[in-house]
Protein backbone atom coordinates (compact mmCIF):
# COMPACT_ATOMS: atom_id res chain seq x y z
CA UNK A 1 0.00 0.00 0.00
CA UNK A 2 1.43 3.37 -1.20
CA UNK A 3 -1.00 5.18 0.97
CA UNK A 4 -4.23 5.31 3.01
CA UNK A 5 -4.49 7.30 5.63
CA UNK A 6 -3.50 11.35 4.66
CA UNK A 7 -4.50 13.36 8.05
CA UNK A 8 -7.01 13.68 10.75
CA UNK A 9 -10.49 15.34 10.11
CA UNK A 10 -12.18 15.08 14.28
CA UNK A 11 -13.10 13.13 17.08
CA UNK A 12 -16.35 12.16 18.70
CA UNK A 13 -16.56 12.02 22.81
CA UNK A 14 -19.21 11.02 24.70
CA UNK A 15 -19.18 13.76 28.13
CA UNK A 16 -21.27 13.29 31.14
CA UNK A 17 -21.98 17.11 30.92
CA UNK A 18 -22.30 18.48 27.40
CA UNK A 19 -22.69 22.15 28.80
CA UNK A 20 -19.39 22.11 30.72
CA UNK A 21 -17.18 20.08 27.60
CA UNK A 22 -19.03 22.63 24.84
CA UNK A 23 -18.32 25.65 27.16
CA UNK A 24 -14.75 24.20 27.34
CA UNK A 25 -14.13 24.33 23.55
CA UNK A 26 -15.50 28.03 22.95
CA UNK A 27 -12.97 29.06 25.68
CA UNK A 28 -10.42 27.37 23.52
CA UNK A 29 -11.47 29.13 20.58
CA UNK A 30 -13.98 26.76 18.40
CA UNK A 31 -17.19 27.33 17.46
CA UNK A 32 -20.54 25.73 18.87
CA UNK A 33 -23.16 24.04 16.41
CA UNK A 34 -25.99 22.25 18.63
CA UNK A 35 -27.88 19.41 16.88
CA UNK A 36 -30.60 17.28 18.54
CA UNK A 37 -28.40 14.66 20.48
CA UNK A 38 -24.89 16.58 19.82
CA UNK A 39 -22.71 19.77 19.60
CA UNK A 40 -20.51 19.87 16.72
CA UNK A 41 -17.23 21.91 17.55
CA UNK A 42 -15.11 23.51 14.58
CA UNK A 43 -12.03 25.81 13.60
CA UNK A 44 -12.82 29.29 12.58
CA UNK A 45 -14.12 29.25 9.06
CA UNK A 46 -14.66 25.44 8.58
CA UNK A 47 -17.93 23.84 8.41
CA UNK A 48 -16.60 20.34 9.33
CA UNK A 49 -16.89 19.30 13.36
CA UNK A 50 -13.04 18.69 14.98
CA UNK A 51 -14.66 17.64 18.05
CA UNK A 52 -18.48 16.27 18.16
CA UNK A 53 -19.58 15.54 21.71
CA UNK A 54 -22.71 13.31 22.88
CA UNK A 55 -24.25 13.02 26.02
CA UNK A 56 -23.92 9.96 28.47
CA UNK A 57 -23.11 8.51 31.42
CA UNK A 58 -20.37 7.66 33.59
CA UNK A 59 -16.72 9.05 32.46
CA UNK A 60 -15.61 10.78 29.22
CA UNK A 61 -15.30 8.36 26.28
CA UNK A 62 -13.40 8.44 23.62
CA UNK A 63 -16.36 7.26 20.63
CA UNK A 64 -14.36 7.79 17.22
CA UNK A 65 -11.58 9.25 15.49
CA UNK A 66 -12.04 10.66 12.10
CA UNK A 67 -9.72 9.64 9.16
CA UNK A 68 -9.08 11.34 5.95
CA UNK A 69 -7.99 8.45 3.68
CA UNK A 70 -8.16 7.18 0.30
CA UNK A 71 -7.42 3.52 -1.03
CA UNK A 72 -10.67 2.66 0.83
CA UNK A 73 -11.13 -0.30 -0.90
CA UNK A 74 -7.68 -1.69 -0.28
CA UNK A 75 -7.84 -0.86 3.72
CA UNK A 76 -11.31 -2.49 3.67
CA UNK A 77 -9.31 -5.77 3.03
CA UNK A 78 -6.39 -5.28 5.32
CA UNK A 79 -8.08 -4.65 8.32
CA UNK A 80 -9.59 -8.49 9.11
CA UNK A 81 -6.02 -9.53 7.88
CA UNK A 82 -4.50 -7.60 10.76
CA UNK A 83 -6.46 -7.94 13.72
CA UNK A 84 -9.21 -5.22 13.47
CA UNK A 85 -12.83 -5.77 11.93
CA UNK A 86 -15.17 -3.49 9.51
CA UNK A 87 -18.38 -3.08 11.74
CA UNK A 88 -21.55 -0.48 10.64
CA UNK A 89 -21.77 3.08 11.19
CA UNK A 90 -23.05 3.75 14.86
CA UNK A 91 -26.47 5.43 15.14
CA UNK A 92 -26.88 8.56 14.04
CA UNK A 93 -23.26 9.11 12.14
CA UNK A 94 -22.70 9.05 8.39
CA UNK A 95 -22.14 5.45 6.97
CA UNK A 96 -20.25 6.79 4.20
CA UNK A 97 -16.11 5.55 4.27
CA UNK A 98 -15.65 2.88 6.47
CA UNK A 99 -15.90 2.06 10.21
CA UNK A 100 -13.12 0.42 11.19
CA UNK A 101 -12.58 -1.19 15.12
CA UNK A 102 -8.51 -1.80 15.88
CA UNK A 103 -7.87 -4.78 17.81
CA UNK A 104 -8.06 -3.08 21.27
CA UNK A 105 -11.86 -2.25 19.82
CA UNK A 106 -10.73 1.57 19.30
CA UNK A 107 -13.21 3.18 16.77
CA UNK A 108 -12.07 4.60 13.87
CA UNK A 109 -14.39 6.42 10.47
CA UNK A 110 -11.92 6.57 7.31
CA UNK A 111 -13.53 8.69 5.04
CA UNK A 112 -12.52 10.30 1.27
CA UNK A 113 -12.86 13.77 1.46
CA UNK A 114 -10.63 16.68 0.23
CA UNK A 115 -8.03 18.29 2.20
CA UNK A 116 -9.10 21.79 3.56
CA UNK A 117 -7.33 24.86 2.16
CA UNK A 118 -4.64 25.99 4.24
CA UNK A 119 -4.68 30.02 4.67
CA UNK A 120 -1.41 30.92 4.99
CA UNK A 121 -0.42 33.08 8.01
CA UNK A 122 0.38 36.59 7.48
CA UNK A 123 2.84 38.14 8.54
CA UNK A 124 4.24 34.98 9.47
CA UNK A 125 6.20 34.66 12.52
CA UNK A 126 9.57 36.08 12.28
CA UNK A 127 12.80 35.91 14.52
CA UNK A 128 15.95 38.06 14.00
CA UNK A 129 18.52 35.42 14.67
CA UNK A 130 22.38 36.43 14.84
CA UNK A 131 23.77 37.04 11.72
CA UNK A 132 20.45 36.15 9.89
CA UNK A 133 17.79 39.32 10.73
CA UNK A 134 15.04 39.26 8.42
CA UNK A 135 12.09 41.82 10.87
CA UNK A 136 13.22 44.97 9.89
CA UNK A 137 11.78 48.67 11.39
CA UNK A 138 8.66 47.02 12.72
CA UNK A 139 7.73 45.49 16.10
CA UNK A 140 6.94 41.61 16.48
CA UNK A 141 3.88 42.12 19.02
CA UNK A 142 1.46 44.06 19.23
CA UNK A 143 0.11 45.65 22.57
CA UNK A 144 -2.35 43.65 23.94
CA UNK A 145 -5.03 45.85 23.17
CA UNK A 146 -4.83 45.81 19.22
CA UNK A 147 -4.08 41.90 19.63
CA UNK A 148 -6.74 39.47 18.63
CA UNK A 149 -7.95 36.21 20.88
CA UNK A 150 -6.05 32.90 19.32
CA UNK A 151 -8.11 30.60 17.08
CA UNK A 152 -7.51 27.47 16.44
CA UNK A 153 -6.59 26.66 12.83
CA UNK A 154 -7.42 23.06 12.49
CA UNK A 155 -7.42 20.45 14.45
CA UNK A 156 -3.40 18.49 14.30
CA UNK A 157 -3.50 14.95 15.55
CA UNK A 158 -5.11 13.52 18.59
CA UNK A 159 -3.02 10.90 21.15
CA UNK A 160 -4.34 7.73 22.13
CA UNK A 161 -3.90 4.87 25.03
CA UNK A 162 -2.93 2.35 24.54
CA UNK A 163 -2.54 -1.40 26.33
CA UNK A 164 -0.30 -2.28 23.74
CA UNK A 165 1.45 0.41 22.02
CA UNK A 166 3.37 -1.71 19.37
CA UNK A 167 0.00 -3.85 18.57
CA UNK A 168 -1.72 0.10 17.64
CA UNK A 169 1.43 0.78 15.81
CA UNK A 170 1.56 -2.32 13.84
CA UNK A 171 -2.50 -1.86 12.81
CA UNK A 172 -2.02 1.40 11.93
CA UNK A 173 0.65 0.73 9.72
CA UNK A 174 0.00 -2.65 8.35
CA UNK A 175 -3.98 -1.70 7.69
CA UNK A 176 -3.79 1.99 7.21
CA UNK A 177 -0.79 2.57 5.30
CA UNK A 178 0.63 5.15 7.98
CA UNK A 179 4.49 5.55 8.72
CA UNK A 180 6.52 5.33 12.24
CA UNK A 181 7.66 9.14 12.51
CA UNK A 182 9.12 8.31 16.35
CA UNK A 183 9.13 6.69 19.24
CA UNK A 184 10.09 5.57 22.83
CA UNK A 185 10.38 1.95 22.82
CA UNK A 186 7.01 0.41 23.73
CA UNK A 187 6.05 3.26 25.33
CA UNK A 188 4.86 5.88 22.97
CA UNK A 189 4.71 6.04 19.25
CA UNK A 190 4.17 8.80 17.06
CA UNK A 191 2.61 7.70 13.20
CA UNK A 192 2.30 10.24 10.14
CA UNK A 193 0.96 9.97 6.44
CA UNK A 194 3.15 8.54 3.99
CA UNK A 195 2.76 12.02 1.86
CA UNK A 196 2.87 15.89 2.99
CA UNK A 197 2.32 14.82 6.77
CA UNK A 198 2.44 17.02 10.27
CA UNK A 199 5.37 14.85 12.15
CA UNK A 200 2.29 12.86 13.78
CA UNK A 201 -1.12 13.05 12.96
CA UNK A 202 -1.96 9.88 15.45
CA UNK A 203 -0.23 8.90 18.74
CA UNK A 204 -0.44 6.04 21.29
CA UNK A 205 0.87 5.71 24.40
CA UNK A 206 1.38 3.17 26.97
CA UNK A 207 -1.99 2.86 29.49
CA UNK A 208 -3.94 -0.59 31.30
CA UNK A 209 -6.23 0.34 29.02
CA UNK A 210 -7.58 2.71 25.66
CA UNK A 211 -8.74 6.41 25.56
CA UNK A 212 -8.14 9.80 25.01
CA UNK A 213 -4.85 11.29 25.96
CA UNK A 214 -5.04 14.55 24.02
CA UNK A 215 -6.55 16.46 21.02
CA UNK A 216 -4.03 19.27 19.62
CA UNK A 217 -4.82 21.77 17.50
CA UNK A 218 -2.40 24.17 15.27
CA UNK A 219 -2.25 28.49 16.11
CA UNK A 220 -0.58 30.51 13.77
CA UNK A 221 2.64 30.59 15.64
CA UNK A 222 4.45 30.33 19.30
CA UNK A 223 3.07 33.40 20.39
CA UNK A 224 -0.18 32.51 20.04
CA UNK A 225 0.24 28.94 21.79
CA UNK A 226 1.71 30.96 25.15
CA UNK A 227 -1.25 33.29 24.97
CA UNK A 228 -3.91 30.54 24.35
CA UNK A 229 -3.07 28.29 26.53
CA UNK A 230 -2.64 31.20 29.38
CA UNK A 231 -6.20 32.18 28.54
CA UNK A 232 -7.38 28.80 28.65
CA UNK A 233 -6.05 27.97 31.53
CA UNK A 234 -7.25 30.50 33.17
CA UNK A 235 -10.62 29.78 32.03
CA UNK A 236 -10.70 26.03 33.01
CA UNK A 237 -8.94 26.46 36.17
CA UNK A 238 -7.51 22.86 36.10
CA UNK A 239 -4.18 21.04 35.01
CA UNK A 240 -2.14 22.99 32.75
CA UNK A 241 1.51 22.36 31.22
CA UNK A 242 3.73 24.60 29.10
CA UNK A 243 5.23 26.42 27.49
CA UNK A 244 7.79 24.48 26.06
CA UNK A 245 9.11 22.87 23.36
CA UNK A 246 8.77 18.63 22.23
CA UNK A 247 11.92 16.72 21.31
CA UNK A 248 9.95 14.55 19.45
CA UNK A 249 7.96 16.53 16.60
CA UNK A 250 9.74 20.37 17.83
CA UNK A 251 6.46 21.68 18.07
CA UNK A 252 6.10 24.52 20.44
CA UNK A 253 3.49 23.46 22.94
CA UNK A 254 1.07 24.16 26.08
CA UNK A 255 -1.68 21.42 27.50
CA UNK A 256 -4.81 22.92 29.59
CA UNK A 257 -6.94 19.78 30.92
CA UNK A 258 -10.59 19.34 30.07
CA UNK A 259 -13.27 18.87 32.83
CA UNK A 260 -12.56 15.05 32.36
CA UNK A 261 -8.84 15.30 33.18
CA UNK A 262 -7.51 14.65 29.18
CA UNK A 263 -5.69 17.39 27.68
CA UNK A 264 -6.28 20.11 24.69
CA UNK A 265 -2.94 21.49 23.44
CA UNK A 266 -2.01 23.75 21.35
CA UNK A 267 0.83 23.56 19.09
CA UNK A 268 3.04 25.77 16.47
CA UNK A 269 5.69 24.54 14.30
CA UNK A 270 6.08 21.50 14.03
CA UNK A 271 8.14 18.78 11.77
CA UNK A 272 6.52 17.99 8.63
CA UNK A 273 7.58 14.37 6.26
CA UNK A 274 6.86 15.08 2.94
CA UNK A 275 7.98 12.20 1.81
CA UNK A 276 8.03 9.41 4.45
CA UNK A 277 10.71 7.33 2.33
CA UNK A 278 13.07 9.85 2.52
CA UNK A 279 12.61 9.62 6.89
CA UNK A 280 14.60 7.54 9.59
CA UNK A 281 12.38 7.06 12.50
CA UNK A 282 14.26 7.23 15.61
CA UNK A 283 14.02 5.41 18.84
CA UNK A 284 14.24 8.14 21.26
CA UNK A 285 15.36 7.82 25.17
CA UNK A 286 13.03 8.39 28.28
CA UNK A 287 14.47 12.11 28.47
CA UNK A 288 12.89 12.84 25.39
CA UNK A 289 9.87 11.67 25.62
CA UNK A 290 7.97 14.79 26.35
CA UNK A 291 9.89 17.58 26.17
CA UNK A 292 13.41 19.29 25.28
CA UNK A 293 12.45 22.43 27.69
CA UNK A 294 9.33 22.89 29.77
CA UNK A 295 8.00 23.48 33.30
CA UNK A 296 7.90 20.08 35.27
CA UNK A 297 5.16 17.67 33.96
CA UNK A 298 2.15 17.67 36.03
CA UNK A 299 1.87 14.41 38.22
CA UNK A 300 -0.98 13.03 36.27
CA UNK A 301 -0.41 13.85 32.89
CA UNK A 302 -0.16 10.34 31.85
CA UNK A 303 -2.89 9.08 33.62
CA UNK A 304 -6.08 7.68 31.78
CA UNK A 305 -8.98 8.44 34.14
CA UNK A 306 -10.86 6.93 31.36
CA UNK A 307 -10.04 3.42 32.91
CA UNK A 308 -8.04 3.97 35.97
CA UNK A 309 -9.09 5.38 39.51
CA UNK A 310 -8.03 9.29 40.16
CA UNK A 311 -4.31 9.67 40.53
């Protein structure tokens, strides 16, 4: 397979309070679009959801991840072959593409739709490095009363648990036709499309058992990620992390926790594979793992409270 899989479209959660997660997005910056059973959450200008929560009971659940794939017919026959099965569209979603469940019965929706349009950022972010100045006679920020909220730009790639990262890895790869960009031995693994592909567009790492980790959507540049996530923060009042920098990927980062203790980062440049022949994954060391400079890592920000007790 030459490809499948070319980027992420959204994800479906099912909240026990749909107020509190939808009020939780439009502090981040998306946009609110109530439907009977469901609020459909999007980027500034899109009309397709990056985050479509239900109502239920008990703990946040992850429902779905959304796909954008071709070779449909191709993954369609893969998937039984490595350890996942083709099941129907759930009630109430669109039974177009295909409904795939991995072997750790993680739901996935791999659909054939065109890539959005990219708007290109301008100015865009400029730093006067020794010997190399290219901002000349004008100021890099504004003050703060001429500078506009952050918006999210589009939703990036989404993390997963995991009980077996290498078994995820493996599926994705063997049924979807995605690449290893990274990882940290069994631990965490970071996947990208074969073709024009953000450094990771899915994750996994290591949990007792599956979920959401975090969703992570793209600002125009650093500055906005530090003001974001300080507004967000601020707003949610829980677990926050950043600013700093990955290792793995170089994206500039910060992490504000939802009401359900997973995460919603923001991110700005990151690497990108345009041709995933031409890349060396690298197995990178514990130190890596989560950052090359940050604040320290809040005690639970590995912990799945979709499956496991309150750390």
């Amino acid at each position: 397979m030459k490809m499948a899989v070319l980027g992420i479209v959204g994800i479906a959660l099912q909240v026990p309070d749909i107020d509190a997660g939808t009020q939780f997005y439009i502090d981040a910056g998306l946009e609110a679009h109530a439907e009977t059973e469901r609020v459909n959450l999007t980027c500034s200008g899109s009309i397709v959801p990056s985050v479509t929560l239900s109502q239920s009971q008990g703990p946040m659940r992850l429902h779905h991840v959304v796909l954008r794939a071709d070779a449909l017919d191709e993954v369609g026959m893969l998937v039984p072959l490595h350890g996942g099965r083709l099941v129907g569209a759930p009630a109430g979603f669109n039974a177009d593409g295909l409904w795939v469940e991995d072997p750790h019965g993680v739901l996935f929706h791999l659909v054939d739709v065109e890539k959005p349009l990219e708007k290109p950022v301008e100015p865009p972010f400029a730093i006067n490095a020794p010997g190399h100045i290219v901002r000349i006679r004008r100021a890099a920020v504004l003050p703060v009363s001429r500078t506009p909220p952050a918006r999210p730009r589009r939703l990036g790639h989404v993390a997963l648990f995991s009980p077996d990262v290498m078994a995820s890895l493996e599926f994705v790869t063997k049924a979807f036709g995605m690449g290893l960009a990274d990882h940290v031995d069994d631990i965490i693994a970071f996947c990208c499309a074969r073709r024009d592909s953000d450094h990771h567009v899915l994750a996994f790492a290591k949990s007792p058992g599956t979920g959401l980790h975090h969703t992570s959507f793209q600002v125009a540049d650093p500055d906005e990620v530090g003001r974001a996530g300080q507004a967000l923060a601020e707003k949610a009042g829980k677990g926050h992390w950043g600013f700093g920098r990955h290792t793995i990927g170089s994206n500039f980062f910060q992490y504000i926790q939802d009401p359900w203790g997973s995460w919603f980062e923001y991110y700005s440049d990151m690497d990108f594979i345009d041709d995933y022949s031409l890349w060396q994954p690298t197995n990178y060391a514990m130190e890596d793992a989560l950052a090359s400079w940050a604040p320290p890592v809040p005690a639970d920000f590995v912990h799945n409270y979709q499956v496991e007790e309150p750390a």
